[in-house]
N, C-alpha and C. Protein backbone atom coordinates (compact mmCIF):
# COMPACT_ATOMS: atom_id res chain seq x y z
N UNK A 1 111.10 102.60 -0.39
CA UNK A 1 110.29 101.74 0.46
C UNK A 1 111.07 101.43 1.73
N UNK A 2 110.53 101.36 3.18
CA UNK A 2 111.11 101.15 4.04
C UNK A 2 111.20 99.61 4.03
N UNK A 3 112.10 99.46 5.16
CA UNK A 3 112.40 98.16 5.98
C UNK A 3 111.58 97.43 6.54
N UNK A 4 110.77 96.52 6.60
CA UNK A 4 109.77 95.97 7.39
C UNK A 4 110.30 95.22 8.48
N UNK A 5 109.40 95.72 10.03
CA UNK A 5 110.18 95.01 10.89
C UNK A 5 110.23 93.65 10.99
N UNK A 6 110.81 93.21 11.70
CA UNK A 6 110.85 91.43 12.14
C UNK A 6 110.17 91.28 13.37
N UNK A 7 109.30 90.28 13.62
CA UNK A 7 108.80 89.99 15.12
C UNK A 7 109.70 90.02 16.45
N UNK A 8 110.98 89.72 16.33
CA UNK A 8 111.99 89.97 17.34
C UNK A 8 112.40 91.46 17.46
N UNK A 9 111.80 92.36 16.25
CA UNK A 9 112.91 94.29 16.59
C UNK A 9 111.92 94.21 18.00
N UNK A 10 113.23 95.40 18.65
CA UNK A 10 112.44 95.83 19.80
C UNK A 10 110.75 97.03 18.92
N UNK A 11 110.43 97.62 20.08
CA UNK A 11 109.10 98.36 19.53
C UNK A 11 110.06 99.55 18.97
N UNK A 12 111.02 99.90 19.48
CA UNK A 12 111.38 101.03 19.18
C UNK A 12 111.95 101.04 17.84
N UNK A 13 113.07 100.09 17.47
CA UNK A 13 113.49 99.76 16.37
C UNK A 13 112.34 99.01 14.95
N UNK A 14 111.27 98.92 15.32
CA UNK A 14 109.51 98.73 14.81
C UNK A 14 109.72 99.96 14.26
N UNK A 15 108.90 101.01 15.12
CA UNK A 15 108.15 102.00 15.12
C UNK A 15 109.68 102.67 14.02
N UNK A 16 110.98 102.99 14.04
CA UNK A 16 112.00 103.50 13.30
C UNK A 16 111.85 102.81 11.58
N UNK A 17 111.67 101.48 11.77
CA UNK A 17 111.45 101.08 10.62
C UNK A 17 109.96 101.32 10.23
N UNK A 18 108.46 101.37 10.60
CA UNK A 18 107.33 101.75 9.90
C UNK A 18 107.23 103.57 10.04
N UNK A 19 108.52 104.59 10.51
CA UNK A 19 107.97 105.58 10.76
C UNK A 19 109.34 106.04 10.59
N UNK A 20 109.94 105.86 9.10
CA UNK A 20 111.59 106.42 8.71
C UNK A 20 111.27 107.51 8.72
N UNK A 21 110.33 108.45 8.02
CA UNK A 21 110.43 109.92 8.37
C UNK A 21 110.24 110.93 9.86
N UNK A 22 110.01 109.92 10.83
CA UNK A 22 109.92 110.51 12.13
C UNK A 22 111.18 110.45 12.88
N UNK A 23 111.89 111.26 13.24
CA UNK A 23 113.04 111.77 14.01
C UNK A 23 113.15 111.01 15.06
N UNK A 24 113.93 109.73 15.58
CA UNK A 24 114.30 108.99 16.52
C UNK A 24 113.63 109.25 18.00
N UNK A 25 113.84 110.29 18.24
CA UNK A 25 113.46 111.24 19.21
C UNK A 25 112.41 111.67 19.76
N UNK A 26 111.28 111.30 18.63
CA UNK A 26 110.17 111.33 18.81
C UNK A 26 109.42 109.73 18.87
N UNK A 27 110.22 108.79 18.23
CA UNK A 27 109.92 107.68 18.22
C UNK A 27 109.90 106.82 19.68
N UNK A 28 110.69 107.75 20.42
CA UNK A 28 111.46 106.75 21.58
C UNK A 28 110.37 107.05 23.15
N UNK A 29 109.83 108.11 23.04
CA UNK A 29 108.54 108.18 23.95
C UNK A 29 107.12 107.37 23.58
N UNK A 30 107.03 107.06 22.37
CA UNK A 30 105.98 106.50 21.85
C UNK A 30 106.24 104.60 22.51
N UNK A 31 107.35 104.80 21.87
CA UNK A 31 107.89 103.09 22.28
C UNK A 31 107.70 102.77 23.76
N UNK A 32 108.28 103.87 24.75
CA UNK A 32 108.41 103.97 25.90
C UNK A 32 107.02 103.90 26.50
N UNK A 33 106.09 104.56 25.77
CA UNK A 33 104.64 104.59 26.46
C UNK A 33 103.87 103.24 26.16
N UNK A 34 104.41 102.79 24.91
CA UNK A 34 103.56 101.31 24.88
C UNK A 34 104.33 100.06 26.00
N UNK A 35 105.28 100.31 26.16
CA UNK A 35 106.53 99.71 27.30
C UNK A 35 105.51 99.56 28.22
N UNK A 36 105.13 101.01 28.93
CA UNK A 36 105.04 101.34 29.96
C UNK A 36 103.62 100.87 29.66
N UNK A 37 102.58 101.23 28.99
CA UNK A 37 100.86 100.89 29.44
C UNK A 37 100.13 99.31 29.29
N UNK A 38 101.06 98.87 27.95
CA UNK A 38 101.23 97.75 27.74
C UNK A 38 102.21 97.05 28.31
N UNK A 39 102.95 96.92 28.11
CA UNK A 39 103.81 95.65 28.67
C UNK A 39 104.91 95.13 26.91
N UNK A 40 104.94 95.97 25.80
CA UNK A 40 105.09 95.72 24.59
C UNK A 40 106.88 96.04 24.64
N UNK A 41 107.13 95.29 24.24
CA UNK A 41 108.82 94.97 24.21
C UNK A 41 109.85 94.95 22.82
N UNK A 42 108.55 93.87 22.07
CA UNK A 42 108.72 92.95 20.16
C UNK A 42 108.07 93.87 19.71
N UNK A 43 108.03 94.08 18.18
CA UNK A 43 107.44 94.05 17.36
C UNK A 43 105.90 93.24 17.41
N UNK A 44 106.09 92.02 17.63
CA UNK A 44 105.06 90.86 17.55
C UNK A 44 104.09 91.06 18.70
N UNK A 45 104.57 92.11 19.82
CA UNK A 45 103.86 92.06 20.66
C UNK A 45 102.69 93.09 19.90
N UNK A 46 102.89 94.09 19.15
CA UNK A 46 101.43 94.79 18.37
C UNK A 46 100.71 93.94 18.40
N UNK A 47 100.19 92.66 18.29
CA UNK A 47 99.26 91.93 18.18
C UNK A 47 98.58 91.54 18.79
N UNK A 48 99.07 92.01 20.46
CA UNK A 48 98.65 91.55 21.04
C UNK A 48 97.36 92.38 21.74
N UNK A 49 98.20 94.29 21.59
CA UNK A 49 97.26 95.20 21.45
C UNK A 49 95.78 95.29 20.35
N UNK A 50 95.67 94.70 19.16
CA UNK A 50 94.82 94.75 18.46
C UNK A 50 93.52 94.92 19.09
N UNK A 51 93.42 94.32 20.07
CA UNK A 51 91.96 93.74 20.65
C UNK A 51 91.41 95.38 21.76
N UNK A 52 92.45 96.03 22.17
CA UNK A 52 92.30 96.72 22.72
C UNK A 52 92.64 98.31 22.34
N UNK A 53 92.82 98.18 21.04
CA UNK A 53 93.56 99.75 19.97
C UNK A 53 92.36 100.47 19.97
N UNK A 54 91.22 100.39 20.04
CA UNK A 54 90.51 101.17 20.42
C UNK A 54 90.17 102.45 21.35
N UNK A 55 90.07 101.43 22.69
CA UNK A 55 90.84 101.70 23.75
C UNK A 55 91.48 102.24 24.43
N UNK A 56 92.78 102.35 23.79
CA UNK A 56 94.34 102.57 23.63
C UNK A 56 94.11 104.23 23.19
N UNK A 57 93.48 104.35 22.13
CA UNK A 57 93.35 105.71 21.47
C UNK A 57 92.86 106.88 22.58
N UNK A 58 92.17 106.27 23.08
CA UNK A 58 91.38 107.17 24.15
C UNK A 58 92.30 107.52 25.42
N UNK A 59 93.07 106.49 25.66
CA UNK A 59 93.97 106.39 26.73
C UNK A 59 95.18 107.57 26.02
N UNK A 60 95.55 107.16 25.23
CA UNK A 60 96.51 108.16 25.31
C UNK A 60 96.13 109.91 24.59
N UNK A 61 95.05 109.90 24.08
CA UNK A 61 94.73 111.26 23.27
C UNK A 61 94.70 111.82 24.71
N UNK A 62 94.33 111.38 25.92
CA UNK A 62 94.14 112.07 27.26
C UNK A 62 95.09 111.84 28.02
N UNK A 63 96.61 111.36 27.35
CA UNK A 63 97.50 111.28 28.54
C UNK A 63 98.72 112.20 28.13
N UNK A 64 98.25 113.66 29.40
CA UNK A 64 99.68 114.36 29.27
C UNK A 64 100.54 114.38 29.37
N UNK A 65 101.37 113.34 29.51
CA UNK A 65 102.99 112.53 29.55
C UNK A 65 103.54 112.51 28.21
N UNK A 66 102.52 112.66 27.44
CA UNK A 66 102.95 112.28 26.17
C UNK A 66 103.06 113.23 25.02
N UNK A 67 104.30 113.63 24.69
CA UNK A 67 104.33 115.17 23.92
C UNK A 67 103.59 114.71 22.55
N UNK A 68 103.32 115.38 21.54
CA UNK A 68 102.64 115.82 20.37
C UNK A 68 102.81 114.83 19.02
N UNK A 69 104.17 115.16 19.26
CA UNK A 69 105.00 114.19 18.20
C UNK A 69 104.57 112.52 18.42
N UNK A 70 104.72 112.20 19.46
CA UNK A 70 104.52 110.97 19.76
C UNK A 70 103.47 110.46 19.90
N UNK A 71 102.26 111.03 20.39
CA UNK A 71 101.06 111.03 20.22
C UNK A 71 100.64 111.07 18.53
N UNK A 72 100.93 111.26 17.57
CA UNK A 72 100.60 111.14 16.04
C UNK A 72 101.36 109.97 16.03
N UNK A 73 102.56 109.40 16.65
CA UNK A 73 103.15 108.59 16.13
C UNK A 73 101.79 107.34 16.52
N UNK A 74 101.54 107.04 17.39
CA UNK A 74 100.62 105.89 18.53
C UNK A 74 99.06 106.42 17.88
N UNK A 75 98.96 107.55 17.39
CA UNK A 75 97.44 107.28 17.42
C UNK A 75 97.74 106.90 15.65
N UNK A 76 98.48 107.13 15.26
CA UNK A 76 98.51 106.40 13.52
C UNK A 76 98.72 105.22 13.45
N UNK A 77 99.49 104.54 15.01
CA UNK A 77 99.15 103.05 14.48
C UNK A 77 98.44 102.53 15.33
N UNK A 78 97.79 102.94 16.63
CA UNK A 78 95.99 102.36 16.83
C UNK A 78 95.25 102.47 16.11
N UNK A 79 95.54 103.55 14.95
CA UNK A 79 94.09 103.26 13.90
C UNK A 79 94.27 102.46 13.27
N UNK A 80 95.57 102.18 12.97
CA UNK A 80 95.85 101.16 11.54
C UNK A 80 95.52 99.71 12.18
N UNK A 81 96.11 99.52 13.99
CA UNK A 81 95.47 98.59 14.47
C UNK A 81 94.17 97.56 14.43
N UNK A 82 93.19 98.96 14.89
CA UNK A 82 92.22 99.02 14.68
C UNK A 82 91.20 99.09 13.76
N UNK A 83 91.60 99.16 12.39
CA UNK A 83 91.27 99.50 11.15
C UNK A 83 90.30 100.48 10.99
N UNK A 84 91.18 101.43 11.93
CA UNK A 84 90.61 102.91 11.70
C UNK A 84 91.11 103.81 10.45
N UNK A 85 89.99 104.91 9.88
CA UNK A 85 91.13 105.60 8.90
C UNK A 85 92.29 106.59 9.64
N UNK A 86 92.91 107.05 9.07
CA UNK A 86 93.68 107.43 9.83
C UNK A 86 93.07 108.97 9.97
N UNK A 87 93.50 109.68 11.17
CA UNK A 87 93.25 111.12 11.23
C UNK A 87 93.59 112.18 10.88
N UNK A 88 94.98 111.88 9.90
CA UNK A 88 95.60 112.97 9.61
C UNK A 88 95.68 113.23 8.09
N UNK A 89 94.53 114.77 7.74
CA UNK A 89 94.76 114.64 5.91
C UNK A 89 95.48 114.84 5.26
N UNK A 90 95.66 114.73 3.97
CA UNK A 90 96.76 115.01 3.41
C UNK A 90 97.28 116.27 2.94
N UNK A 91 97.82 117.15 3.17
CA UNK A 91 98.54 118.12 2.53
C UNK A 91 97.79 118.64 1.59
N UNK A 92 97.69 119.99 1.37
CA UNK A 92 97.12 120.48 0.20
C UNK A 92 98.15 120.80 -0.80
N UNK A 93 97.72 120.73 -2.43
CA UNK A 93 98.63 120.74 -3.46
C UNK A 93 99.72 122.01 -3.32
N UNK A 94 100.75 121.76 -3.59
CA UNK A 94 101.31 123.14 -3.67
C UNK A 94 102.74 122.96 -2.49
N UNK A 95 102.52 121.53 -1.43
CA UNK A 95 103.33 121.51 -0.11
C UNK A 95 102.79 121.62 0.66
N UNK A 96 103.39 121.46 2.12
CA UNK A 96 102.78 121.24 3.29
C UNK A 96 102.92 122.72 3.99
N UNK A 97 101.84 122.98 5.04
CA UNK A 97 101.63 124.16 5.56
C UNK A 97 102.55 123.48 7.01
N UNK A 98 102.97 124.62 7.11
CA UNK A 98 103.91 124.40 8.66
C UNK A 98 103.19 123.69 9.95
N UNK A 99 103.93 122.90 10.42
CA UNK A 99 103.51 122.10 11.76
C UNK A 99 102.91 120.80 10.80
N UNK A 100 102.40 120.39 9.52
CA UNK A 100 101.96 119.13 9.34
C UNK A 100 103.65 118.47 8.67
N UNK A 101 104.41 118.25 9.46
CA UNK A 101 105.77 117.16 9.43
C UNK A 101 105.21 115.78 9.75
N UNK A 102 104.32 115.62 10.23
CA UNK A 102 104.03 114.28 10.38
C UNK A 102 102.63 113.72 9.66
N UNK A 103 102.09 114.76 9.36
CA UNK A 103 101.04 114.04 8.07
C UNK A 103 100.95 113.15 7.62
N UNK A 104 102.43 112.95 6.93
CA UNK A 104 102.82 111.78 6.05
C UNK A 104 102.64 110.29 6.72
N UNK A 105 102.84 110.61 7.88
CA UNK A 105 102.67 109.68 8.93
C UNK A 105 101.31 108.38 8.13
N UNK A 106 100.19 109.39 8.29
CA UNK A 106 98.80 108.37 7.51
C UNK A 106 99.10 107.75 6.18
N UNK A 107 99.72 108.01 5.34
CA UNK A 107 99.79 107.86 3.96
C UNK A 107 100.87 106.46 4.23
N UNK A 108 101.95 106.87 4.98
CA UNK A 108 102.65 105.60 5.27
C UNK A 108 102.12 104.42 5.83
N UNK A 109 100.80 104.25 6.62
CA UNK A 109 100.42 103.49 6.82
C UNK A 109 98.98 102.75 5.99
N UNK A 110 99.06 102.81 4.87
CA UNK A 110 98.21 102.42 4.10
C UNK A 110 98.86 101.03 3.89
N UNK A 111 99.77 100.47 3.90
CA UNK A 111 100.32 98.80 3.78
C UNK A 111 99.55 98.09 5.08
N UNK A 112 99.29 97.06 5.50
CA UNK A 112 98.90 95.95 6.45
C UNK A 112 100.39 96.06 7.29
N UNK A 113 99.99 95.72 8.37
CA UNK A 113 101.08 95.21 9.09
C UNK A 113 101.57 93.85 8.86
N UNK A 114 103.15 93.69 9.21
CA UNK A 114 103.74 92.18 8.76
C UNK A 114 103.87 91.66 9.89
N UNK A 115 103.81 90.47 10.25
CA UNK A 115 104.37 89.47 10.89
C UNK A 115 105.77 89.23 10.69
């Protein structure tokens, strides 16, 4: 089980703790883009996006600044925001077919977000 963040982690150190299987690296453009469109700094600031994760989804599925990786990272938690399902299915029995590394991504977000 991961770490749950605290309202004070930055977003980046958030997104590392709800997204341990995603490679730092990919985490740090995602953080950077909510920085940058939002104004999101905390952890606590997610809350503030809620109202607008809708929104948000649309904004970035169409913004080419934003490589691949990081884009699954942001649109898995505008849905969860949003109490969308998530978009990405699960794996078929047997293991994962190449390029779904971040699949898992949806399955991890089946918990609520913490305060």
């Amino acid at each position: 089980m991961s770490e749950e963040p605290l309202p004070d982690d930055t977003v980046h150190s958030a997104l590392q703790k709800l997204f341990p299987e995603v490679p730092a690296e990919d985490l740090e453009p995602a953080a950077a883009w909510l920085g940058d469109k939002f104004g999101m700094t905390e952890y606590a600031d997610l809350e503030g996006i809620k109202p607008m994760a809708d929104a948000a989804l649309s904004v970035v599925a169409t913004d080419a600044s934003v490589g691949r990786a990081a884009k699954q990272v942001l649109d898995t938690l505008l849905r969860r925001l949003a109490g969308l399902p998530a978009a990405f299915s699960p794996p078929p029995r047997g293991g994962e077919p190449p390029g779904s590394e971040h699949v898992r991504l949806a399955h991890a977000w089946r918990r609520p977000l913490r305060r």
